[in-house]
Protein backbone atom coordinates (compact mmCIF):
# COMPACT_ATOMS: atom_id res chain seq x y z
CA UNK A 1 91.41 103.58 112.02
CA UNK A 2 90.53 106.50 110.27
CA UNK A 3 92.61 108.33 107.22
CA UNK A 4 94.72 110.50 107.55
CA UNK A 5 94.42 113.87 105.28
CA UNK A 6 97.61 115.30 103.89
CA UNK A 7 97.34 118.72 103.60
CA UNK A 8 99.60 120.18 101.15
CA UNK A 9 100.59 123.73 99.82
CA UNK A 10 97.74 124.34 96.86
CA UNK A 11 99.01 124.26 93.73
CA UNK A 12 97.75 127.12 91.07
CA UNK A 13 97.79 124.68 88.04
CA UNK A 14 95.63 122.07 89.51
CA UNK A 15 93.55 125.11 90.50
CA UNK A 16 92.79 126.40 87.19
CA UNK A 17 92.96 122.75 85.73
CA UNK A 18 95.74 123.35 83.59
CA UNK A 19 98.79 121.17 84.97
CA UNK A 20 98.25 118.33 82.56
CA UNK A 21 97.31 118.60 79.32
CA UNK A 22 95.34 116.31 77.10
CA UNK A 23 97.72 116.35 74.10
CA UNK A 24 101.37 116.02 74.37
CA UNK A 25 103.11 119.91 73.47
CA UNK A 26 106.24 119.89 71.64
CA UNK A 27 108.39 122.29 74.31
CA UNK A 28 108.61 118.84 77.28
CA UNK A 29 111.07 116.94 77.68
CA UNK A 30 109.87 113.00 77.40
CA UNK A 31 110.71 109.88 78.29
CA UNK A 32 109.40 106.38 76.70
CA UNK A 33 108.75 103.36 79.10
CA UNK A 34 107.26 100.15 78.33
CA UNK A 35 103.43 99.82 79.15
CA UNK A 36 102.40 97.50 81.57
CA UNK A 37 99.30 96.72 83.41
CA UNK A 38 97.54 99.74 85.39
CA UNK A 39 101.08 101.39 85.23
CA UNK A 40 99.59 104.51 84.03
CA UNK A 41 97.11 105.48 86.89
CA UNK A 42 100.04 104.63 88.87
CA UNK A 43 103.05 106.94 87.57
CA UNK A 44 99.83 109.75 87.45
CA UNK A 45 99.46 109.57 91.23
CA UNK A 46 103.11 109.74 92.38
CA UNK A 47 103.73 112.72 90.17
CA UNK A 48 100.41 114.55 91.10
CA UNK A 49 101.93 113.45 94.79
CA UNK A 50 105.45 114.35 94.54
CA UNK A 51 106.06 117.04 91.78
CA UNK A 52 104.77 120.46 91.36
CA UNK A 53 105.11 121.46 87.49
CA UNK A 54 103.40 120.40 84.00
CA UNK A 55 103.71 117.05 82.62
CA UNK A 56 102.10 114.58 80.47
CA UNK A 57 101.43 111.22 80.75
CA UNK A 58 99.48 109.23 78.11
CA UNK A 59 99.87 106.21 75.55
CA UNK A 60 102.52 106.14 72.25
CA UNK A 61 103.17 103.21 69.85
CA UNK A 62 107.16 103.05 69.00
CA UNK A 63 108.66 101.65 66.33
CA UNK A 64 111.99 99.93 66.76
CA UNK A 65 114.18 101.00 63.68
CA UNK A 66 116.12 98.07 63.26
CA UNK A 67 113.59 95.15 63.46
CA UNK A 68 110.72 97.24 62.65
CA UNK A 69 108.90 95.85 65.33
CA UNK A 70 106.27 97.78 67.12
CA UNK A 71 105.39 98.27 70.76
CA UNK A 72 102.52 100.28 73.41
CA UNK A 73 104.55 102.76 75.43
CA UNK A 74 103.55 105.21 77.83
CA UNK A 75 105.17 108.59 77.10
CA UNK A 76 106.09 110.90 80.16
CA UNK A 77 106.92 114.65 79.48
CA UNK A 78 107.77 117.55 81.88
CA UNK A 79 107.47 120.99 81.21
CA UNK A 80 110.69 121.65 83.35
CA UNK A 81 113.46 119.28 82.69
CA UNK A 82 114.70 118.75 86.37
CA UNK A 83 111.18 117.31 87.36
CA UNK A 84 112.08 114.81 84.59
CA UNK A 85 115.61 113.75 86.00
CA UNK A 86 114.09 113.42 89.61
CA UNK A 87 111.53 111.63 88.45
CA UNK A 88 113.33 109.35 86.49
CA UNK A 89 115.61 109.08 89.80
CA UNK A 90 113.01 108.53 92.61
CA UNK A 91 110.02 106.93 90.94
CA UNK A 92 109.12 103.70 92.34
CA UNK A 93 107.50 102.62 89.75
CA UNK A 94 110.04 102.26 87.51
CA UNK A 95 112.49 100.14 89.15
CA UNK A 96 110.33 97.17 87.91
């Protein structure tokens, strides 16, 4: 059986290389979720997939106020803020 290709409409920021950026700028909009094994390659390929803006995906250490306790994260940040609501909505991954 052989693959199938999905062709898709090109997208001008993975053209010039610029849809995700290596350090995490200040204008997203982020979200926090607990890091868990190979998660990250993971939540990359369904939004390289499924959305078509900026966003950021990469490692965070949180600290819990109350118990001062402190815990690996994976931050997620969108450029626009409706990616980050339908991601947060349709995102497989994080039903687990």
């Amino acid at each position: 059986m052989k693959n199938e290709i999905k062709l898709k409409k090109p997208n001008r920021l993975d053209f010039y290389g610029v849809r995700r950026p290596t350090a995490a700028p200040a204008h997203f909009e982020y979200i926090t979720i607990p890091m868990h094994y190979n998660l990250e390659k993971s939540i990359v390929r369904w939004i390289a997939d499924h959305l078509k803006g900026r966003y950021y995906v990469g490692r965070a250490i949180e600290i819990k106020s109350e118990t001062r306790d402190m815990a690996d994260v994976l931050k997620i940040g969108f450029e626009d803020a409706k990616e980050l609501s339908y991601f947060t909505l349709a995102c497989p991954h994080l039903k687990y």
